[in-house]
Protein backbone atom coordinates (compact mmCIF):
# COMPACT_ATOMS: atom_id res chain seq x y z
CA UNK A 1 22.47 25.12 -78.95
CA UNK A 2 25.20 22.85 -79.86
CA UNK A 3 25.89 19.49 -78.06
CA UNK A 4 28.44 19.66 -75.43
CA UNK A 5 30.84 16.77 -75.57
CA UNK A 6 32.73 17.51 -72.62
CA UNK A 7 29.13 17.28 -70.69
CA UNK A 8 29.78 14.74 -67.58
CA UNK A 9 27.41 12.39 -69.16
CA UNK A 10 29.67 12.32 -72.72
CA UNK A 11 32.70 11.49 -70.74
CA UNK A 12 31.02 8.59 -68.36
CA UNK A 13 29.67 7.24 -72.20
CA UNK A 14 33.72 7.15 -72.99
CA UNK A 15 34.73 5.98 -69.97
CA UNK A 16 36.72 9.14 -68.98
CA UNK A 17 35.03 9.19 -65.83
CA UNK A 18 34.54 6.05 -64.27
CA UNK A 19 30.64 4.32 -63.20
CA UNK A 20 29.44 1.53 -61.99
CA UNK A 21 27.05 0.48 -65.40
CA UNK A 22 23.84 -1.53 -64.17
CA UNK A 23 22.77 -2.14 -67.44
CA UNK A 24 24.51 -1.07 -71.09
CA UNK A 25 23.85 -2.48 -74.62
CA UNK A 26 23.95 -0.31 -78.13
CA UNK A 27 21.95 2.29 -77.64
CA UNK A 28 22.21 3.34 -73.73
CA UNK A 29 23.45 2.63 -70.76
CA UNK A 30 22.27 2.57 -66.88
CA UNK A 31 24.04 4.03 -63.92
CA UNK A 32 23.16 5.01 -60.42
CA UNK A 33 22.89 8.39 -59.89
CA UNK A 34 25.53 9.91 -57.68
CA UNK A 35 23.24 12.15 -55.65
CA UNK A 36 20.48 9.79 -54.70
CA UNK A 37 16.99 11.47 -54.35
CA UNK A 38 15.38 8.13 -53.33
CA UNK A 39 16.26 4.84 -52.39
CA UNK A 40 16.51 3.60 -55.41
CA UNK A 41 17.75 6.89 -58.23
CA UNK A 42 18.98 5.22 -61.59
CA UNK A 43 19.84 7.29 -64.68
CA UNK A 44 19.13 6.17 -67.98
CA UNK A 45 21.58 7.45 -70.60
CA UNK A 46 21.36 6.90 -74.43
CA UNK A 47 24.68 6.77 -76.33
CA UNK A 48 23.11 9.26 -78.74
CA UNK A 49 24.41 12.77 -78.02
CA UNK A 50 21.03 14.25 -77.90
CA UNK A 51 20.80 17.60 -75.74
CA UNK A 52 17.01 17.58 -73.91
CA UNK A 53 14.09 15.88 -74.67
CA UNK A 54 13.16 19.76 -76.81
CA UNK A 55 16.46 18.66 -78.91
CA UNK A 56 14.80 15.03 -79.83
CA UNK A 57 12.95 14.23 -83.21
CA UNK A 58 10.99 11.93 -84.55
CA UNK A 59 14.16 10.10 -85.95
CA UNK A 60 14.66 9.52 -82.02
CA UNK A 61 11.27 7.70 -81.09
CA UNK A 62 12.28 4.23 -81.08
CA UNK A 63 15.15 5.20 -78.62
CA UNK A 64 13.16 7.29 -77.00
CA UNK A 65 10.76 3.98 -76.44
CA UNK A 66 13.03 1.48 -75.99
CA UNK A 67 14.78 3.78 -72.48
CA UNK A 68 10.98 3.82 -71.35
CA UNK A 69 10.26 0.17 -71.50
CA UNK A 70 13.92 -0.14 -70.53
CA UNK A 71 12.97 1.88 -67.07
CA UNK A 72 9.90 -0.13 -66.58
CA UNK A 73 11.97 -3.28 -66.86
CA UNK A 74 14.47 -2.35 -64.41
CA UNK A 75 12.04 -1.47 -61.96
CA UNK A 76 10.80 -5.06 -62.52
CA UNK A 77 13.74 -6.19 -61.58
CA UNK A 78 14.41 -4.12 -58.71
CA UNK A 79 11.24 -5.21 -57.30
CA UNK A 80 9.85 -1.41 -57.08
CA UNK A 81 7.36 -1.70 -59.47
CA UNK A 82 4.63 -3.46 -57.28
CA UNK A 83 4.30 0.02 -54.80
CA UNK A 84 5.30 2.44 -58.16
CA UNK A 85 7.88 4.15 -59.25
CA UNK A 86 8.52 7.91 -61.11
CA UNK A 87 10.36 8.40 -64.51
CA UNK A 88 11.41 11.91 -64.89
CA UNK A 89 12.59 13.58 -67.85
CA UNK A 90 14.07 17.15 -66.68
CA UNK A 91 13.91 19.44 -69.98
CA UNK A 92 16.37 22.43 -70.20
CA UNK A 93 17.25 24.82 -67.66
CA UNK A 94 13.65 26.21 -65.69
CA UNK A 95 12.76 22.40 -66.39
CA UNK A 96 15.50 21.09 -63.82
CA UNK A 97 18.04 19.33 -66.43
CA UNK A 98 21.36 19.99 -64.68
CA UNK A 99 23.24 18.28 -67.29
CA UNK A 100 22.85 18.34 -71.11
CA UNK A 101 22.58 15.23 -72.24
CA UNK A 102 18.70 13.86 -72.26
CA UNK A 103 18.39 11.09 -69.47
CA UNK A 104 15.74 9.44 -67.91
CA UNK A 105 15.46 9.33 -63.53
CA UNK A 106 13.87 6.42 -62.26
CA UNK A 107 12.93 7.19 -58.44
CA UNK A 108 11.71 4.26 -56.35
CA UNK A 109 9.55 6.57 -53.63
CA UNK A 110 7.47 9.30 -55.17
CA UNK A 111 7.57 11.86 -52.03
CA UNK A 112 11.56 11.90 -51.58
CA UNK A 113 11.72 12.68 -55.76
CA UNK A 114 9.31 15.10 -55.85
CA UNK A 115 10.88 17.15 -52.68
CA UNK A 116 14.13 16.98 -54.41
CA UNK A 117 13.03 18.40 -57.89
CA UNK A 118 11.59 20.92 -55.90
CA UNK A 119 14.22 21.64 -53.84
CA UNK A 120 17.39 21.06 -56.34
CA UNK A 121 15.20 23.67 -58.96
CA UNK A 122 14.85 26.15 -55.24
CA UNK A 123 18.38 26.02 -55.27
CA UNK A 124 19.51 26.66 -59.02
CA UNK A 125 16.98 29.34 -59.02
CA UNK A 126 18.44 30.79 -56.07
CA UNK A 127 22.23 30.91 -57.26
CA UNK A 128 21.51 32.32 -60.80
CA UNK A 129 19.77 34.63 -58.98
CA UNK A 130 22.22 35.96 -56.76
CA UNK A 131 24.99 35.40 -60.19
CA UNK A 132 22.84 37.93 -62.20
CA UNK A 133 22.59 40.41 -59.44
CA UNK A 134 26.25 40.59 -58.73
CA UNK A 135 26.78 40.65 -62.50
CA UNK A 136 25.26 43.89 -63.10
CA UNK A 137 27.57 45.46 -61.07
């Protein structure tokens, strides 16, 4: 699979679409994510057009690293890391990634995520389903 440049992710990295950046150096930047699963629902974006976490290497660990300890520090600083906090990496299509660019969630309350990935994944199931059976005829 090629990497999408026209991906919603690409064109917030350009600045084609606008967003409100919490955090941005070289190598990523930090937004809020538009559909909020929890109180506090950041996305961590590197700047490297990588496609899932399946498309990474091992040219990509220190990236890979630095978005971790990145989401950790935020969290810190958002005072959420005293009660806990979830970073979710959604990988390809049956793994919930909705867009494809590789990003990182950080969710604030664990029981609001987790209902979400469920129920978002319910959902995308539910309308491929119902696209390949009025497809095949």
């Amino acid at each position: 699979m090629n990497y999408d440049n026209n991906n919603i992710f690409a064109k917030i990295l350009r600045n084609e679409i606008p967003s409100k950046r919490l955090y941005e150096d070289d190598d990523l930047i930090v937004i809020a994510d538009i559909a909020p699963a929890a109180p506090t629902h950041l996305l961590l974006i590197p700047k490297q057009p990588i496609i899932s976490l399946a498309d990474a290497s091992n040219n990509d660990a220190a990236l890979l690293g630095k978005m971790l300890i990145k989401a950790a520090d935020i969290a810190r600083e958002m005072g959420v890391d005293s009660d806990g906090y979830r970073v979710v990496i959604n990988t390809r299509d049956n793994g919930g990634q909705t867009v494809p660019h590789l990003h990182i969630h950080l969710h604030s309350i664990y029981e609001l995520a987790i209902f979400h990935f469920y129920y978002s994944i319910m959902i995308y199931r539910a309308i491929h389903m119902r696209y390949r059976i009025f497809s095949c005829h």
